[in-house]
C-alpha atoms as a PDB file:
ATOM      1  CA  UNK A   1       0.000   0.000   0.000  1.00  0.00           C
ATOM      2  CA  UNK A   2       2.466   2.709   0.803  1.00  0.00           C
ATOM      3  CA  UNK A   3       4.247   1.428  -2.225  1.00  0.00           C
ATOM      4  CA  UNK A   4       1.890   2.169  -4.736  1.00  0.00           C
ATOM      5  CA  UNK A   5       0.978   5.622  -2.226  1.00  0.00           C
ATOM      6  CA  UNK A   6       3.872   6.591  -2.797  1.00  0.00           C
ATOM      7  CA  UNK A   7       4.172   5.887  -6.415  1.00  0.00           C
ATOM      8  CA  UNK A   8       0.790   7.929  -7.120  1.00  0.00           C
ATOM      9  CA  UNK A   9       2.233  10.689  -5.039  1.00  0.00           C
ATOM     10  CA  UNK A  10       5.858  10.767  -7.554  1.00  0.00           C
ATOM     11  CA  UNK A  11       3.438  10.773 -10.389  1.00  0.00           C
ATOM     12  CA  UNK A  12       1.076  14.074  -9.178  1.00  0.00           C
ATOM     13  CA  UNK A  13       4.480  15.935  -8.266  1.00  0.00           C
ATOM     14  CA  UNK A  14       6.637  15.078 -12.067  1.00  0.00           C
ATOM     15  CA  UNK A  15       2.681  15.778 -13.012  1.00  0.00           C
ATOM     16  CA  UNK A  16       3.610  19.898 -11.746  1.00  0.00           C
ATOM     17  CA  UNK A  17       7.056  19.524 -12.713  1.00  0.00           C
ATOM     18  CA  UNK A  18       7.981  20.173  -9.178  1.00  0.00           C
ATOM     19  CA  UNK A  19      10.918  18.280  -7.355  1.00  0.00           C
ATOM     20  CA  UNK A  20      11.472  16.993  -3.720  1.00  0.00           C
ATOM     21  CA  UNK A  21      12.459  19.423  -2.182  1.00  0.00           C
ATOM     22  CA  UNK A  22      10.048  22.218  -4.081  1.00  0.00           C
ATOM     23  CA  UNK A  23       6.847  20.187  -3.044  1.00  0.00           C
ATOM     24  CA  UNK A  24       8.344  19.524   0.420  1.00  0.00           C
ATOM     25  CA  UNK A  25       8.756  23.650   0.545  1.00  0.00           C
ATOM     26  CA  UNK A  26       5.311  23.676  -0.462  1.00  0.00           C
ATOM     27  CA  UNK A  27       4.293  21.438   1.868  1.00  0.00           C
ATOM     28  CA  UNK A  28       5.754  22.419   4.881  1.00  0.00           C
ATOM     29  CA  UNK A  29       7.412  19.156   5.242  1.00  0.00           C
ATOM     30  CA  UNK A  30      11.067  18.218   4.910  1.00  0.00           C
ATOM     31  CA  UNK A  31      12.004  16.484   1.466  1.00  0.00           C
ATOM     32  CA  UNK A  32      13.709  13.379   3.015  1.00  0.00           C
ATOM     33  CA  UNK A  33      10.158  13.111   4.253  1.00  0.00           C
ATOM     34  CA  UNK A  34       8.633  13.274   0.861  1.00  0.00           C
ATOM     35  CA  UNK A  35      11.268  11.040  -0.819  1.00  0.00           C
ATOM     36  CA  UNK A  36      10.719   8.269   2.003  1.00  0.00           C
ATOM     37  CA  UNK A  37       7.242   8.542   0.939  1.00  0.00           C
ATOM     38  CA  UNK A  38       7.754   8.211  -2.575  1.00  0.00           C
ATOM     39  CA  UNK A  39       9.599   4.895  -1.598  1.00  0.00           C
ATOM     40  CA  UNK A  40       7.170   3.542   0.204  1.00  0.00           C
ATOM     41  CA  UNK A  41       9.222   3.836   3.273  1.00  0.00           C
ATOM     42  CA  UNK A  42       6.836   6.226   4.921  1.00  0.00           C
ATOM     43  CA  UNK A  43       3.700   5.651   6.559  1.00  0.00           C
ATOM     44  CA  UNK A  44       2.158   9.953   6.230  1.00  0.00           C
ATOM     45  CA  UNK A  45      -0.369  11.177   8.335  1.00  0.00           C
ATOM     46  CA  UNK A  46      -3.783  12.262   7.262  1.00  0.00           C
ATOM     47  CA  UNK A  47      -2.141  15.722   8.490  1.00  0.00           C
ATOM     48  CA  UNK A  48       0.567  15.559   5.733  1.00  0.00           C
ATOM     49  CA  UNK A  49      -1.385  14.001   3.058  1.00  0.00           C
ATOM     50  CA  UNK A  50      -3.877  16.972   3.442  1.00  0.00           C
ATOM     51  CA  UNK A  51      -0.526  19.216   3.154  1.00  0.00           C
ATOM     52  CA  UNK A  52       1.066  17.374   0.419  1.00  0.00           C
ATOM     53  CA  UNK A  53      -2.404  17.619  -1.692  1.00  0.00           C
ATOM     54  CA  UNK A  54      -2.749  21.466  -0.955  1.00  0.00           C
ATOM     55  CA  UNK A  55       0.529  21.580  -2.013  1.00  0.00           C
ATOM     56  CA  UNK A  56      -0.058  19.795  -5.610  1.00  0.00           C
ATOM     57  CA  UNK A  57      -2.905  21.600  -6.040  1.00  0.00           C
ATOM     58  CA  UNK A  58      -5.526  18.480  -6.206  1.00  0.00           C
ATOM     59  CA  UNK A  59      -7.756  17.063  -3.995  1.00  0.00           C
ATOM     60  CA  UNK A  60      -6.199  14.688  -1.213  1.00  0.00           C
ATOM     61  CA  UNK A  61      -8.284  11.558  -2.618  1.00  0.00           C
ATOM     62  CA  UNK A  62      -6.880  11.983  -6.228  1.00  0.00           C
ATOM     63  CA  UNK A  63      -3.397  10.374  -3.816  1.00  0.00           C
ATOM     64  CA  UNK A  64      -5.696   7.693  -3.843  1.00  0.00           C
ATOM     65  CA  UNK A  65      -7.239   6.786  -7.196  1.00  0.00           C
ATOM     66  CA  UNK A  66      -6.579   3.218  -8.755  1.00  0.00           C
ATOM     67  CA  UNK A  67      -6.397   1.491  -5.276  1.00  0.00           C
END
């Protein structure tokens, strides 16, 4: 699951051209935080997934689309 999170969440960033650290910025979250979730070695909080999707732009359930 946080595998294929995480691989939804790389697509939606390269999606705004943004990097890492950019979306992290954005975010208000550090980007070793963001690239552990793109790697599926993160678990985020409903707190930072509402950030991260602010961030992109998008709704926080378009992070979760194709489940």
């Amino acid at each position: 699951i946080f595998q294929k999170f995480g691989k939804i969440l790389r697509q939606k960033r390269r999606e705004k051209n943004l990097t890492q650290e950019e979306l992290a910025d954005l975010a208000g979250i550090h980007r070793t935080y963001v690239a552990g979730i793109e790697l599926g070695l993160r678990n985020p909080s409903l707190k930072n997934i509402i950030r991260i999707a602010k961030a992109l732009g998008i709704k926080s359930s378009e992070l979760f689309k194709n489940f």
